[in-house]
Protein backbone atom coordinates (compact mmCIF):
# COMPACT_ATOMS: atom_id res chain seq x y z
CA UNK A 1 10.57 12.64 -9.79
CA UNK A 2 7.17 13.40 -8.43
CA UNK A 3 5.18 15.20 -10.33
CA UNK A 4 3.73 18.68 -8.65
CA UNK A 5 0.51 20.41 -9.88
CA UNK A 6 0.60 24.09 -9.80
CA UNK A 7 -2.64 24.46 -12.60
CA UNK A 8 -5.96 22.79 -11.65
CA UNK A 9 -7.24 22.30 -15.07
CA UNK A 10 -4.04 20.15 -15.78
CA UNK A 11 -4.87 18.26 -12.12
CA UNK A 12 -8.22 17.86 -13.02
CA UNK A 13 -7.35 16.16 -16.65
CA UNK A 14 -4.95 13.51 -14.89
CA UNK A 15 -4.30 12.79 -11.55
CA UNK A 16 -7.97 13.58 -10.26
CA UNK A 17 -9.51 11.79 -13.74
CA UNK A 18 -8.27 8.37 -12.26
CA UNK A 19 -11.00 5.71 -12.18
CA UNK A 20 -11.83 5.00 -8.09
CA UNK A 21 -10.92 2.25 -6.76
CA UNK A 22 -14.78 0.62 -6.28
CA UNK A 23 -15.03 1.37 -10.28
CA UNK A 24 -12.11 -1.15 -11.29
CA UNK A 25 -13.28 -4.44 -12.28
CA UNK A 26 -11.80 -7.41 -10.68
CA UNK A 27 -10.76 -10.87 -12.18
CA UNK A 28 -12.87 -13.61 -11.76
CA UNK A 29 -9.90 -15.75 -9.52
CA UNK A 30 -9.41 -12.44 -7.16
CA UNK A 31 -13.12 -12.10 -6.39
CA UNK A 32 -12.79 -15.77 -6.04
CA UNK A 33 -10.32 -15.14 -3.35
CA UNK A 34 -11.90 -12.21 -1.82
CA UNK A 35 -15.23 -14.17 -1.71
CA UNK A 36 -13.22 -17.13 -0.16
CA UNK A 37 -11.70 -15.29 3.08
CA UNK A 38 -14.36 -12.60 3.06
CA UNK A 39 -17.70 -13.73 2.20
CA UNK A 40 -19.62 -13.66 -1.04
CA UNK A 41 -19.53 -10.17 -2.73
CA UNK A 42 -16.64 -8.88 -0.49
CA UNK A 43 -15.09 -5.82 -3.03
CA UNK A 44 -11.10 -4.95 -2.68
CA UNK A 45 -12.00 -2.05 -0.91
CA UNK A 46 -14.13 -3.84 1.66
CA UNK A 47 -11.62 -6.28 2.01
CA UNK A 48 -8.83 -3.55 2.62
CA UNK A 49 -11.01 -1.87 5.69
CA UNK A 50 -11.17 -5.30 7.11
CA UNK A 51 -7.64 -6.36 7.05
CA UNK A 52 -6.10 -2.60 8.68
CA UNK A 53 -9.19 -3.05 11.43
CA UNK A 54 -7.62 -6.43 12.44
CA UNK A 55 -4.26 -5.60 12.09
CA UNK A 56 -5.12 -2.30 14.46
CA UNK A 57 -6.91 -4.97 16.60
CA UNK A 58 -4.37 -7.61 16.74
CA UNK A 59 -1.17 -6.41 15.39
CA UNK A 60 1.32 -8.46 14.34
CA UNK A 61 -1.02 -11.36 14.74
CA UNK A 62 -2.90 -10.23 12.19
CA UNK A 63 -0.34 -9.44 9.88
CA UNK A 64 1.13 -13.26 10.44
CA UNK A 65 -2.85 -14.54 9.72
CA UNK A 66 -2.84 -12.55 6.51
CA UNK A 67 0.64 -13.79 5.57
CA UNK A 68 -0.26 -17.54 6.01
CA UNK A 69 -3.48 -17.03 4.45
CA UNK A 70 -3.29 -14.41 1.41
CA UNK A 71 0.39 -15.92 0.77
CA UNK A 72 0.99 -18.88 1.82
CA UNK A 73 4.07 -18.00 4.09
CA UNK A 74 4.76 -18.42 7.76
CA UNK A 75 6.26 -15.63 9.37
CA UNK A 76 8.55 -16.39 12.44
CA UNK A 77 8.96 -12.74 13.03
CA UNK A 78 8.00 -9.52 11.47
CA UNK A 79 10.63 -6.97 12.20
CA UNK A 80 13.31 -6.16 9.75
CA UNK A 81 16.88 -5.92 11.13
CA UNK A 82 19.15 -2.64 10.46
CA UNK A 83 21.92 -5.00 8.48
CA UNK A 84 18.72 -6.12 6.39
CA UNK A 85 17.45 -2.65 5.82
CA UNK A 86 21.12 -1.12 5.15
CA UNK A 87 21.38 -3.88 2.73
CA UNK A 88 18.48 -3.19 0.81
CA UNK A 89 19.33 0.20 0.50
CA UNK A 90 22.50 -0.29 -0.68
CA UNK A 91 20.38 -1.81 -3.81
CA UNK A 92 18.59 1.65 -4.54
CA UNK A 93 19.08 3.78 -7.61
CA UNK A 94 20.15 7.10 -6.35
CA UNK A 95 17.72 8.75 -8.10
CA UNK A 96 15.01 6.60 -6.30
CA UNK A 97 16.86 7.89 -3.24
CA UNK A 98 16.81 11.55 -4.32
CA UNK A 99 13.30 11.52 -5.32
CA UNK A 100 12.09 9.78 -1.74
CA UNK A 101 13.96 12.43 0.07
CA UNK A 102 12.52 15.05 -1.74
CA UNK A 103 9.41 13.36 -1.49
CA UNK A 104 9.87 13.57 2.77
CA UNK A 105 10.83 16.79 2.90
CA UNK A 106 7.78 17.83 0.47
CA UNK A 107 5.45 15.77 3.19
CA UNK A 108 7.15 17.44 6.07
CA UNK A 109 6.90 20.61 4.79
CA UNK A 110 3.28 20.57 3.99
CA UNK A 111 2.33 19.05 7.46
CA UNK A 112 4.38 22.13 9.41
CA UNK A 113 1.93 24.58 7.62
C-alpha cells in the first residue's frame, strides 16, 4: 500500500529527507561504464537526460542502441504482445494489483483537480 502524507512534519522527516540523486556515490565499475559510453565524468543523472533525449529523438532505435550496448541484448522488436502481457499479469499478487489500481485512481484523481 502506498503510503499517503496528510502531516508535513512527518513528510519532511522521510520521504522529502531522501538523499538526491547527484548526492549518491557511485561504484567505481558503474562510473567506469558511464565514463565508457558517456565520456569521462558523465554522473547517472547526466547519463539519464541523455538516454530519454535520444530515445525522444530516435525512438525505438534508441531504445534497441541502449539494449545492445548497456545489456548486451539484441532486440528484434520492442512491443509486448497482449498474450505476453495477460500472462504476466496472471503472475501478480493481488495485493500488488489492488495497490496499482488504487495507485491509478489516486493519479487520476489528482490530475482532474
Amino acid at each position: 500500500m502506498i503510503k499517503i502524507y496528510t502531516d508535513v512534519a512527518e513528510a519532511e522527516q522521510t520521504v522529502l529527507r531522501r538523499r538526491l540523486f547527484e548526492d549518491v556515490s557511485v561504484a567505481p565499475p558503474v562510473q567506469a561504464s558511464l565514463d565508457r559510453m558517456f565520456g569521462a565524468g558523465t554522473t547517472p543523472s547526466q547519463a539519464v537526460d541523455r538516454i530519454i533525449a535520444e530515445v525522444r529523438r530516435d525512438g525505438d532505435a534508441a531504445l534497441s542502441r541502449y539494449s545492445r550496448e548497456i545489456e548486451g541484448v539484441e532486440l528484434d522488436a520492442i512491443v509486448v504482445s497482449h498474450a505476453e502481457i495477460d500472462a504476466a499479469y496472471q503472475q501478480l499478487e493481488p495485493a500488488l494489483i489492488d495497490a496499482l489500481r488504487l495507485a491509478a485512481g489516486e493519479i487520476e484523481r489528482f490530475h482532474r483537480k
